[in-house]
C-alpha atoms as a PDB file:
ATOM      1  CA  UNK A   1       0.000   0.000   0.000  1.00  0.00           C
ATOM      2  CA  UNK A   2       1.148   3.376  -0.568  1.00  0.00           C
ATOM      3  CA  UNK A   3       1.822   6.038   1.745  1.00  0.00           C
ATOM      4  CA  UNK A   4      -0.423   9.122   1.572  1.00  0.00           C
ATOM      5  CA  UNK A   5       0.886  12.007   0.162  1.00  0.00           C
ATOM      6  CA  UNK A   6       1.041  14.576   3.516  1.00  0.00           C
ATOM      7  CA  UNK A   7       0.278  18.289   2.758  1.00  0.00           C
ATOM      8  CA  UNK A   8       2.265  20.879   5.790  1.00  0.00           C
ATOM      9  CA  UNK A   9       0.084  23.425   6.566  1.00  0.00           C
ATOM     10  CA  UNK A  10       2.598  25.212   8.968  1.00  0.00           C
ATOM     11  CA  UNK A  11       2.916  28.286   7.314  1.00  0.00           C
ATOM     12  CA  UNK A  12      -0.721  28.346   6.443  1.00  0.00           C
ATOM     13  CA  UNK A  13      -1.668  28.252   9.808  1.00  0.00           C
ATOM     14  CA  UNK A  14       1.276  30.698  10.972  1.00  0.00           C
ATOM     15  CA  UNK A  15       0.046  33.107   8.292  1.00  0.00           C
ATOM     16  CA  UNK A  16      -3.524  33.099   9.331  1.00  0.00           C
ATOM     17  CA  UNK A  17      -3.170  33.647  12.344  1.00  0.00           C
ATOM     18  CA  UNK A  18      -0.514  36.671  12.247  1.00  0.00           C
ATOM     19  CA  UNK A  19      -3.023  38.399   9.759  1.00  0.00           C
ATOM     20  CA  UNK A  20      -6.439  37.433  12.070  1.00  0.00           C
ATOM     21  CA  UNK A  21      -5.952  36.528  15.697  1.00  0.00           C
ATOM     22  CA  UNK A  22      -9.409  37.001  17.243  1.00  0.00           C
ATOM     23  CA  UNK A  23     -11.045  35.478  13.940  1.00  0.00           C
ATOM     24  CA  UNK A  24     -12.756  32.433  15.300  1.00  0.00           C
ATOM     25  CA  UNK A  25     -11.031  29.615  12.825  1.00  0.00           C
ATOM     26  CA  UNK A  26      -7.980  30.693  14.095  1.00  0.00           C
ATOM     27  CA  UNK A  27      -8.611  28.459  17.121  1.00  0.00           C
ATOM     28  CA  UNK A  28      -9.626  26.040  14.636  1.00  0.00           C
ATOM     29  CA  UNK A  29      -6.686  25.998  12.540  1.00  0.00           C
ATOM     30  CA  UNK A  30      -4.108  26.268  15.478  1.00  0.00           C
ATOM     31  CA  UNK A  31      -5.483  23.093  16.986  1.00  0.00           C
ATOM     32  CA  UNK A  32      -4.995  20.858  13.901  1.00  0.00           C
ATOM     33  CA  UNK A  33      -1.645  19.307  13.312  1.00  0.00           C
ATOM     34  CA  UNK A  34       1.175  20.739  10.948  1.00  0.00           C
ATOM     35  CA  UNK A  35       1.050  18.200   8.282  1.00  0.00           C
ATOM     36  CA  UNK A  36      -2.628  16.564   6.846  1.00  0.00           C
ATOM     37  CA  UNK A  37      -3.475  13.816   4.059  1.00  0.00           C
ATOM     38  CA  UNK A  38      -3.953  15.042   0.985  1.00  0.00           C
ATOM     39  CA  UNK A  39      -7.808  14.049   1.316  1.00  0.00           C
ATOM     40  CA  UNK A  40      -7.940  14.996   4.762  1.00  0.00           C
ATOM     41  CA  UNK A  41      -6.564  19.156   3.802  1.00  0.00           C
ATOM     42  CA  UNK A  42      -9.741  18.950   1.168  1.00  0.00           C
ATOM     43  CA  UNK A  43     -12.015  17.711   3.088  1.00  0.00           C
ATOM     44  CA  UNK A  44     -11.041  20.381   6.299  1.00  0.00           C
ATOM     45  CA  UNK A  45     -10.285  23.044   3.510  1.00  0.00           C
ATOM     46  CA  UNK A  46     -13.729  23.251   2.364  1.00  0.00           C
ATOM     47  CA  UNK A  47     -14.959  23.715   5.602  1.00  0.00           C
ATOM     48  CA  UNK A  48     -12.446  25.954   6.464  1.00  0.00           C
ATOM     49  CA  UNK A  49     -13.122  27.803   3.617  1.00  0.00           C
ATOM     50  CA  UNK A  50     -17.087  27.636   4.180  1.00  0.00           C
ATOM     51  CA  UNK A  51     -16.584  29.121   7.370  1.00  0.00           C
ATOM     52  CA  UNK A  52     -14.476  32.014   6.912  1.00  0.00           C
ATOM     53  CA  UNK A  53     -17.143  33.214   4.364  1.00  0.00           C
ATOM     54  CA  UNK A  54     -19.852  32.801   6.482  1.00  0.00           C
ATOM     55  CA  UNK A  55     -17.658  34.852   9.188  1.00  0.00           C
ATOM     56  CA  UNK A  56     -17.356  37.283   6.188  1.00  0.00           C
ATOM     57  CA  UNK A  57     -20.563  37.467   5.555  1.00  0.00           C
ATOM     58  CA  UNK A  58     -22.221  38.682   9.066  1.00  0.00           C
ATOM     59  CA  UNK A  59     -19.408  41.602   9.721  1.00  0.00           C
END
């Protein structure tokens, strides 16, 4: 079987939360680990995603 292909989010995470701090997925992102699946960042990056607009959306 092959290994899955791991994706590091580090500096993703390190960049969102210098930029927002209070923003809500910031807690999110910081409690995930540095390096995801390939299938696992898509599936959390839609949601991710889906949830920053939403934040977005009701400033």
């Amino acid at each position: 079987m092959e290994e899955a292909t791991k994706i590091d989010i580090s500096k993703l995470k390190t960049g969102f939360l210098g930029k927002f701090p209070s923003h809500p997925l910031s807690r999110i992102l910081s409690s995930e680990p540095d390096s995801l699946t390939s299938t696992e960042f898509l599936a959390k990056a839609q949601t991710w995603l889906a949830f920053f607009r939403g934040e977005k959306e009701n400033e």
